[in-house]
Every structure is written in structure tokens, then in C-alpha cells.
ModelCIF file with pLDDT and N, C-alpha, C, O atoms, coordinates in Angstrom:
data_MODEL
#
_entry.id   MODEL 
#
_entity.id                         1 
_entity.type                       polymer 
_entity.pdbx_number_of_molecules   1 
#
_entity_poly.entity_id                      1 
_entity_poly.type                           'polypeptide(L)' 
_entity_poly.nstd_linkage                   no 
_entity_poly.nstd_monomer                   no 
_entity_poly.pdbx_seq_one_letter_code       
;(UNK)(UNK)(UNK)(UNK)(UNK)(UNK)(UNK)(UNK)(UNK)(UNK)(UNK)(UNK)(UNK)(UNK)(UNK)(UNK)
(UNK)(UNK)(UNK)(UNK)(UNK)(UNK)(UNK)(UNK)(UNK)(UNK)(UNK)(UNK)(UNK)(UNK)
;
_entity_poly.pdbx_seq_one_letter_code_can   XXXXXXXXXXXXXXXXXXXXXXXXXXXXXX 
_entity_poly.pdbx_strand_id                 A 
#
loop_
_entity_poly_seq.entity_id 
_entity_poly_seq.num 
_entity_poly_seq.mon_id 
_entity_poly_seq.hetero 
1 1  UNK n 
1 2  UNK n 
1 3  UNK n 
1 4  UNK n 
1 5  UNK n 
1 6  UNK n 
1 7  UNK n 
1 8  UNK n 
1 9  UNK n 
1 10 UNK n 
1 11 UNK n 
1 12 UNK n 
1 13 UNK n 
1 14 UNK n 
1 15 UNK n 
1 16 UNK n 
1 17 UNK n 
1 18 UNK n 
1 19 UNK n 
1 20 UNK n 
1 21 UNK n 
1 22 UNK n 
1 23 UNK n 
1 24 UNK n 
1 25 UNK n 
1 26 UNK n 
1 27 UNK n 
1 28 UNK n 
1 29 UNK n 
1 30 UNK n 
#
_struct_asym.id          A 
_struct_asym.entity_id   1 
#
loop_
_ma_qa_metric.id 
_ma_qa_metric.mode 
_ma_qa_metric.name 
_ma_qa_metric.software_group_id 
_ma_qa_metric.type 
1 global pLDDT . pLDDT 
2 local  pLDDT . pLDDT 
#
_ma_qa_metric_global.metric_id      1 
_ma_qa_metric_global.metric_value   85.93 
_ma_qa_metric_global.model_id       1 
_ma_qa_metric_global.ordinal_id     1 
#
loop_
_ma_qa_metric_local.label_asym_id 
_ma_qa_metric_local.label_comp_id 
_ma_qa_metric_local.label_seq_id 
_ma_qa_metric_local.metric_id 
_ma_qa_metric_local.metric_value 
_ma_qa_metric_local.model_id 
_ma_qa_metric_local.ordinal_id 
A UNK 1  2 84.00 1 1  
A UNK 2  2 84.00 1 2  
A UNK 3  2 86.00 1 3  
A UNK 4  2 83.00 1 4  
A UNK 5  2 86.00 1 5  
A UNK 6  2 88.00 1 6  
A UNK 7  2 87.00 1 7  
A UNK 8  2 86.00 1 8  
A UNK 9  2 84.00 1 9  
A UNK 10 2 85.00 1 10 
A UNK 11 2 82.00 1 11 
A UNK 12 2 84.00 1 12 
A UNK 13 2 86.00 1 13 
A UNK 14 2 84.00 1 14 
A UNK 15 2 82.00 1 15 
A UNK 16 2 85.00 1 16 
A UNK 17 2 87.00 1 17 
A UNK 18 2 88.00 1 18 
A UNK 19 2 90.00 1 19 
A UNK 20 2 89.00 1 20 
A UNK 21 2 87.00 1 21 
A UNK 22 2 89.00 1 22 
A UNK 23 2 91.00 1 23 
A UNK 24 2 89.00 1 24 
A UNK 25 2 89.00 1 25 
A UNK 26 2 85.00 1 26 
A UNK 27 2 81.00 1 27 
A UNK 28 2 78.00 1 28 
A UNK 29 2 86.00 1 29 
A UNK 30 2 93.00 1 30 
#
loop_
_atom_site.group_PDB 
_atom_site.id 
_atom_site.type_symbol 
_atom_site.label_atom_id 
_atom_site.label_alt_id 
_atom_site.label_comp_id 
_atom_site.label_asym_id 
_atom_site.label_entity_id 
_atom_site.label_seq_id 
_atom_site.pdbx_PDB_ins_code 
_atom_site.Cartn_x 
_atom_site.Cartn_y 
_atom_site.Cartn_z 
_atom_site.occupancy 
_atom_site.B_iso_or_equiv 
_atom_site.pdbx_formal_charge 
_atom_site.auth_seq_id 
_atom_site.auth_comp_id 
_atom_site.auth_asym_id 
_atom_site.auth_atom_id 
_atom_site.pdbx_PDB_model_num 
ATOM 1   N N  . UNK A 1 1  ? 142.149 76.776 113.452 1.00 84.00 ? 1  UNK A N  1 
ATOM 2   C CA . UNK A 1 1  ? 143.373 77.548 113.643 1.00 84.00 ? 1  UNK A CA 1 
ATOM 3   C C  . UNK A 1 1  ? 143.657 78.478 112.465 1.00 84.00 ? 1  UNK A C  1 
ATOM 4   O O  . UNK A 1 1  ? 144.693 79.138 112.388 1.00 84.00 ? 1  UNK A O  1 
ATOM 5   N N  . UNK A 1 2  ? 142.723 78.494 111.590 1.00 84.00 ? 2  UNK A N  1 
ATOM 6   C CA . UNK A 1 2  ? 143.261 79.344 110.388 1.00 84.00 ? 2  UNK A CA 1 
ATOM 7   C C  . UNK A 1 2  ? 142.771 80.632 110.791 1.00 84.00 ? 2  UNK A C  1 
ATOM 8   O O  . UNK A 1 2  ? 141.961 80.748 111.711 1.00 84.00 ? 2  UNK A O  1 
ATOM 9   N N  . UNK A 1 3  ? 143.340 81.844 109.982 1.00 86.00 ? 3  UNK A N  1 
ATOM 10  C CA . UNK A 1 3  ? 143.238 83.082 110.493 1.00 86.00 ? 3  UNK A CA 1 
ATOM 11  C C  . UNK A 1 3  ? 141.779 83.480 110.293 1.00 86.00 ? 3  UNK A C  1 
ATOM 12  O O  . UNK A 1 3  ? 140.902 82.735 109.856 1.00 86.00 ? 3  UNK A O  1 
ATOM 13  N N  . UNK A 1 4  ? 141.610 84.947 110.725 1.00 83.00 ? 4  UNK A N  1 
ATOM 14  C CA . UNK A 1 4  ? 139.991 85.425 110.752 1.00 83.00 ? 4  UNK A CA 1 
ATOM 15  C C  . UNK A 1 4  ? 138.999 85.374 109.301 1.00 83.00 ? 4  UNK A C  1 
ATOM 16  O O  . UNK A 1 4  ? 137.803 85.177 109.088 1.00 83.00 ? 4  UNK A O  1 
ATOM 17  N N  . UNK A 1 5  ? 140.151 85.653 108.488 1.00 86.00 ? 5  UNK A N  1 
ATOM 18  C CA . UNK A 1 5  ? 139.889 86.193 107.313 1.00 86.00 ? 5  UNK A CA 1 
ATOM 19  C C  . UNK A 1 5  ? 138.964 84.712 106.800 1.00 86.00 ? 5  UNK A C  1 
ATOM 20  O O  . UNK A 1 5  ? 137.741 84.588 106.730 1.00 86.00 ? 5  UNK A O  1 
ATOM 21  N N  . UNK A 1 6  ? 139.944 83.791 106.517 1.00 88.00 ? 6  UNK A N  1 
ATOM 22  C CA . UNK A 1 6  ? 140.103 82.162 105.977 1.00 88.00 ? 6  UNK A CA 1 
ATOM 23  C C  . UNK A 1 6  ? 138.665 81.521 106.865 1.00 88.00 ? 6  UNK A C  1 
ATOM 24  O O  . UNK A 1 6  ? 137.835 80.674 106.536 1.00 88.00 ? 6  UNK A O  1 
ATOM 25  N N  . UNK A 1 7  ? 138.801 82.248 107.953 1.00 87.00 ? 7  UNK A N  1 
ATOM 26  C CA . UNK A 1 7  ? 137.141 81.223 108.677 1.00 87.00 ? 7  UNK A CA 1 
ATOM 27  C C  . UNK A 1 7  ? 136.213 81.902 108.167 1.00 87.00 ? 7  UNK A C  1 
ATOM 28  O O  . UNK A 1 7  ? 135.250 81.227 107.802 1.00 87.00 ? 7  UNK A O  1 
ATOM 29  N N  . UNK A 1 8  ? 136.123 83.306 107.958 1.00 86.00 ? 8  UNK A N  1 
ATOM 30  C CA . UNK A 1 8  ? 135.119 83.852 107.984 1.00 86.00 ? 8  UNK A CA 1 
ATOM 31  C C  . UNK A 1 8  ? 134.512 83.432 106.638 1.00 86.00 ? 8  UNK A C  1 
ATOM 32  O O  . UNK A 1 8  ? 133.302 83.647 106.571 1.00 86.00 ? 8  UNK A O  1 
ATOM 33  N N  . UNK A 1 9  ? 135.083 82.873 105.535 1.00 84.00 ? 9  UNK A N  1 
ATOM 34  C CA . UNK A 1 9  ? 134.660 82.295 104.465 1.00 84.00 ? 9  UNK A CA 1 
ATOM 35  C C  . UNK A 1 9  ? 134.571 80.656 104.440 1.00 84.00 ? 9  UNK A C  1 
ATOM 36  O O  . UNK A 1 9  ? 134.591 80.081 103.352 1.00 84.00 ? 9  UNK A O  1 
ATOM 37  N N  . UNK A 1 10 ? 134.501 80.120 105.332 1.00 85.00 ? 10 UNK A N  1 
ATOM 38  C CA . UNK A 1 10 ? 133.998 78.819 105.435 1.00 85.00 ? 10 UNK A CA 1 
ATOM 39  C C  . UNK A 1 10 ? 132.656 78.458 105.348 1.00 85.00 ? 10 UNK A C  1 
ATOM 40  O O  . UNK A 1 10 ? 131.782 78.932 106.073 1.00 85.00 ? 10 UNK A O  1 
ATOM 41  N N  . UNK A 1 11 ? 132.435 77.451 104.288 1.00 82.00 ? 11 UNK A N  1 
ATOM 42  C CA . UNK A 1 11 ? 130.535 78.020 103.999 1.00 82.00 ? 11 UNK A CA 1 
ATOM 43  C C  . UNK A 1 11 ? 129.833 77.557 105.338 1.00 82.00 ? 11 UNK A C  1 
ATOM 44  O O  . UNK A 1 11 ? 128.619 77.445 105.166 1.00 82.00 ? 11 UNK A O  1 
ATOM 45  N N  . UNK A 1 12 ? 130.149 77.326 106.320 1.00 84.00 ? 12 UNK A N  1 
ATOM 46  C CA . UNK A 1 12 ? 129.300 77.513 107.409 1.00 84.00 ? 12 UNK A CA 1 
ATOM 47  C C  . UNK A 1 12 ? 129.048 78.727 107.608 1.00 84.00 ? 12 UNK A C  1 
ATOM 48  O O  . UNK A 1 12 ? 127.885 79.126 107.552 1.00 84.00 ? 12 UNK A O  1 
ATOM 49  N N  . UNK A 1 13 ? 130.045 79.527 107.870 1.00 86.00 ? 13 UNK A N  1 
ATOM 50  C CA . UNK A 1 13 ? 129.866 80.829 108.268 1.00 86.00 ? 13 UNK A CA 1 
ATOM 51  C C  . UNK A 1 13 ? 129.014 81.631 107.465 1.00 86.00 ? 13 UNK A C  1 
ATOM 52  O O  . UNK A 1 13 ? 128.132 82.408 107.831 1.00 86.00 ? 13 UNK A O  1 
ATOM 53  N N  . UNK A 1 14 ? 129.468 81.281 106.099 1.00 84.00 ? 14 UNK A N  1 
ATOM 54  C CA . UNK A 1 14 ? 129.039 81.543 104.960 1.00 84.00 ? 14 UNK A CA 1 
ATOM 55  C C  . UNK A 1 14 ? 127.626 81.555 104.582 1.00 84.00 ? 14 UNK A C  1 
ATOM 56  O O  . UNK A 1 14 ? 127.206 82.413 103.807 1.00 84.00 ? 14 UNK A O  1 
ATOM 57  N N  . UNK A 1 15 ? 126.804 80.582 105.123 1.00 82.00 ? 15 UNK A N  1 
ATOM 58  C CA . UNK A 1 15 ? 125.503 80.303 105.190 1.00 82.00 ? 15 UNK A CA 1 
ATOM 59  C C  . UNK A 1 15 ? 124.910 80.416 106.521 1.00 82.00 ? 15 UNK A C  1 
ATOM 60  O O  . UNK A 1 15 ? 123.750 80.054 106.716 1.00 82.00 ? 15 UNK A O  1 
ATOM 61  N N  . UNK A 1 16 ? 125.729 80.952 107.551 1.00 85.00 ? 16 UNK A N  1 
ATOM 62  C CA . UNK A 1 16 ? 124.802 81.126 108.653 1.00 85.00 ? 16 UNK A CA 1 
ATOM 63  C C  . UNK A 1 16 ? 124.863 83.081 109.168 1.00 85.00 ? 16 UNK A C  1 
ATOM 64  O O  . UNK A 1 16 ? 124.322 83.778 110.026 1.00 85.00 ? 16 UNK A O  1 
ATOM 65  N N  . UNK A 1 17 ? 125.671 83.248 108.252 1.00 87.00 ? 17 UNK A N  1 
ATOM 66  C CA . UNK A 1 17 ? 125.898 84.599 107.844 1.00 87.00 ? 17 UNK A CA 1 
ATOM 67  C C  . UNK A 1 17 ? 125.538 85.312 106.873 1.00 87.00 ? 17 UNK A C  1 
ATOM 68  O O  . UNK A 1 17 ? 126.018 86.418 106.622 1.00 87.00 ? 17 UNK A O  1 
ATOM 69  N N  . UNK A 1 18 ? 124.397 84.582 106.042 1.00 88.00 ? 18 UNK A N  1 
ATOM 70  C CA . UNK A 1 18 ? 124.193 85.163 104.954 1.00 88.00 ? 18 UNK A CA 1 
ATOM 71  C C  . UNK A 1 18 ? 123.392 86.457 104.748 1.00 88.00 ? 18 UNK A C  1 
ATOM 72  O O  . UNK A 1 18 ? 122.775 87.003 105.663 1.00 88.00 ? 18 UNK A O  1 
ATOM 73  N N  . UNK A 1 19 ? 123.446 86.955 103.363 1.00 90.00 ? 19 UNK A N  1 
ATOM 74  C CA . UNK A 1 19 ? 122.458 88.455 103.210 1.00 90.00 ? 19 UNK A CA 1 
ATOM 75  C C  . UNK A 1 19 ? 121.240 88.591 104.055 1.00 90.00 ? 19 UNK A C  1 
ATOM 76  O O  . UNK A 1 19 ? 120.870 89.650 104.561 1.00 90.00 ? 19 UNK A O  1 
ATOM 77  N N  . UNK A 1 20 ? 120.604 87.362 104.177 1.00 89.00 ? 20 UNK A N  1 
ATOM 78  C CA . UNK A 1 20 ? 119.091 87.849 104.835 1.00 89.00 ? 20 UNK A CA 1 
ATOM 79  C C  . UNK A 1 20 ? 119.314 88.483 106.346 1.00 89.00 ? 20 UNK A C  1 
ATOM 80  O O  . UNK A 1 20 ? 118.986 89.549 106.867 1.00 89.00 ? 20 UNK A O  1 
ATOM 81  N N  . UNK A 1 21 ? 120.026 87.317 106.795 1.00 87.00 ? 21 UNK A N  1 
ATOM 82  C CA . UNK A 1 21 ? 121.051 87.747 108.634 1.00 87.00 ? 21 UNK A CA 1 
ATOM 83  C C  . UNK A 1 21 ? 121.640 88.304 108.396 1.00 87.00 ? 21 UNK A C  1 
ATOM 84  O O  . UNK A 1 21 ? 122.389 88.186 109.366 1.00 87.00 ? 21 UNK A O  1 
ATOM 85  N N  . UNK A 1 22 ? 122.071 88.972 107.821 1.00 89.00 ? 22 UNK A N  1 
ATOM 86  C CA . UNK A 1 22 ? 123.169 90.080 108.382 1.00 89.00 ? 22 UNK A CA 1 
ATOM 87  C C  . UNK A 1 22 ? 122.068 91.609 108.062 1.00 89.00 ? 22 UNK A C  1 
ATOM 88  O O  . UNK A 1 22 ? 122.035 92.591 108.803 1.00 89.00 ? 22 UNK A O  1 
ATOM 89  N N  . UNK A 1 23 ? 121.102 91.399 106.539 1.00 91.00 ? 23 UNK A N  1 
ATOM 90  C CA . UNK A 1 23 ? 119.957 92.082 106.188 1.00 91.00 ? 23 UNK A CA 1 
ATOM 91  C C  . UNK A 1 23 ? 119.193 92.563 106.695 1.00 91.00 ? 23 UNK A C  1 
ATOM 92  O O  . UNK A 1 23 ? 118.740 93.639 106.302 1.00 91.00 ? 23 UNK A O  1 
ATOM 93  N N  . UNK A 1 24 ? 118.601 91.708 108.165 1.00 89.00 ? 24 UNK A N  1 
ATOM 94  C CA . UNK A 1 24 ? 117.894 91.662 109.220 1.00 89.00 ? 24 UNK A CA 1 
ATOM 95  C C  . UNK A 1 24 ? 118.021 92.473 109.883 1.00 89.00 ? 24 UNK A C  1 
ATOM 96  O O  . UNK A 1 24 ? 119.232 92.681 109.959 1.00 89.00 ? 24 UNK A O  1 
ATOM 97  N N  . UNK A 1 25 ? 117.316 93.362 110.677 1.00 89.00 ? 25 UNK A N  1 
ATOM 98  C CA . UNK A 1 25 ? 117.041 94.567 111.588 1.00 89.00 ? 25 UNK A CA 1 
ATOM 99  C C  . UNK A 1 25 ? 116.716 93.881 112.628 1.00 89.00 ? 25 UNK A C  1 
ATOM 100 O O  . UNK A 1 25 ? 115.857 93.000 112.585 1.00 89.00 ? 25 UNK A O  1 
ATOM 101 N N  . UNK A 1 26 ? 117.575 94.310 114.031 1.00 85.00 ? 26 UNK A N  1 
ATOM 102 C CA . UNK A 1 26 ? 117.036 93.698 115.077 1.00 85.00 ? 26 UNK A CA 1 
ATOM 103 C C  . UNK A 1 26 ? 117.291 94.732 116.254 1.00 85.00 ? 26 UNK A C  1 
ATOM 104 O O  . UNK A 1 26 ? 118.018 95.718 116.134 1.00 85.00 ? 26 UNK A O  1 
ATOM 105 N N  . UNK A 1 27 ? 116.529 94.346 117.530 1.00 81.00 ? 27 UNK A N  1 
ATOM 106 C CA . UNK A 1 27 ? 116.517 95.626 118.447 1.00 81.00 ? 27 UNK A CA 1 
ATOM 107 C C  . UNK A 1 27 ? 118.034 96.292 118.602 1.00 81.00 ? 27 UNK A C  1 
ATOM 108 O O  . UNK A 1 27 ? 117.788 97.370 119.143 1.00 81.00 ? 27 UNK A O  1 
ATOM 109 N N  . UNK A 1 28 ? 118.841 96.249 118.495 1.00 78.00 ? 28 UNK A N  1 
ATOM 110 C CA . UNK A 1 28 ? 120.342 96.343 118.566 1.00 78.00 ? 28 UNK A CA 1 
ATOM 111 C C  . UNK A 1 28 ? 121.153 96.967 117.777 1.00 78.00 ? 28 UNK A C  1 
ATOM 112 O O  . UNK A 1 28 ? 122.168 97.614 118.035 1.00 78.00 ? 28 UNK A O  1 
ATOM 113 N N  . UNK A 1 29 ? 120.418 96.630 116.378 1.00 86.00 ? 29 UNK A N  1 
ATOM 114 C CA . UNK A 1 29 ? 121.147 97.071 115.019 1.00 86.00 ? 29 UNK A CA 1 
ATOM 115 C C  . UNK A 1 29 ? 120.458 96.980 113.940 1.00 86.00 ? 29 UNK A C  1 
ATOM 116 O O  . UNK A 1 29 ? 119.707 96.013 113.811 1.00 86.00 ? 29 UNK A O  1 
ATOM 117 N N  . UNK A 1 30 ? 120.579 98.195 112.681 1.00 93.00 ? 30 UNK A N  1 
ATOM 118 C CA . UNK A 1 30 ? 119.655 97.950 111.410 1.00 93.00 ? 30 UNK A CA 1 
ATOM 119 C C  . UNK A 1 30 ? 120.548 96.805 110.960 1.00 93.00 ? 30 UNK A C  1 
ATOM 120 O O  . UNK A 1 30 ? 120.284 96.185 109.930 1.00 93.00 ? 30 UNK A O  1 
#
């Protein structure tokens, strides 16, 4: 229930979001 901001730094997100994934080029998006 916490806002967008507050999840989006939860180290789950945090580590399943990290530089390499988000770094990553895929058919869709650099």
C-alpha cells in the first residue's frame, strides 16, 4: 500500500530492476 515512489525502492524491485535490466536492449526498447 505504500506509494509508487516508496515501492519502487524496495530492494526487490531494486534488484530485479537493476542497471544490467533496465541496460538491456530488447526487441521493444534500447
Amino acid at each position: 500500500r505504500l506509494g509508487w515512489y516508496r515501492r519502487s525502492g524496495m530492494y526487490v524491485a531494486n534488484f530485479a530492476l537493476n542497471p544490467q535490466i533496465l541496460g538491456r536492449k530488447t526487441k521493444g526498447r534500447p
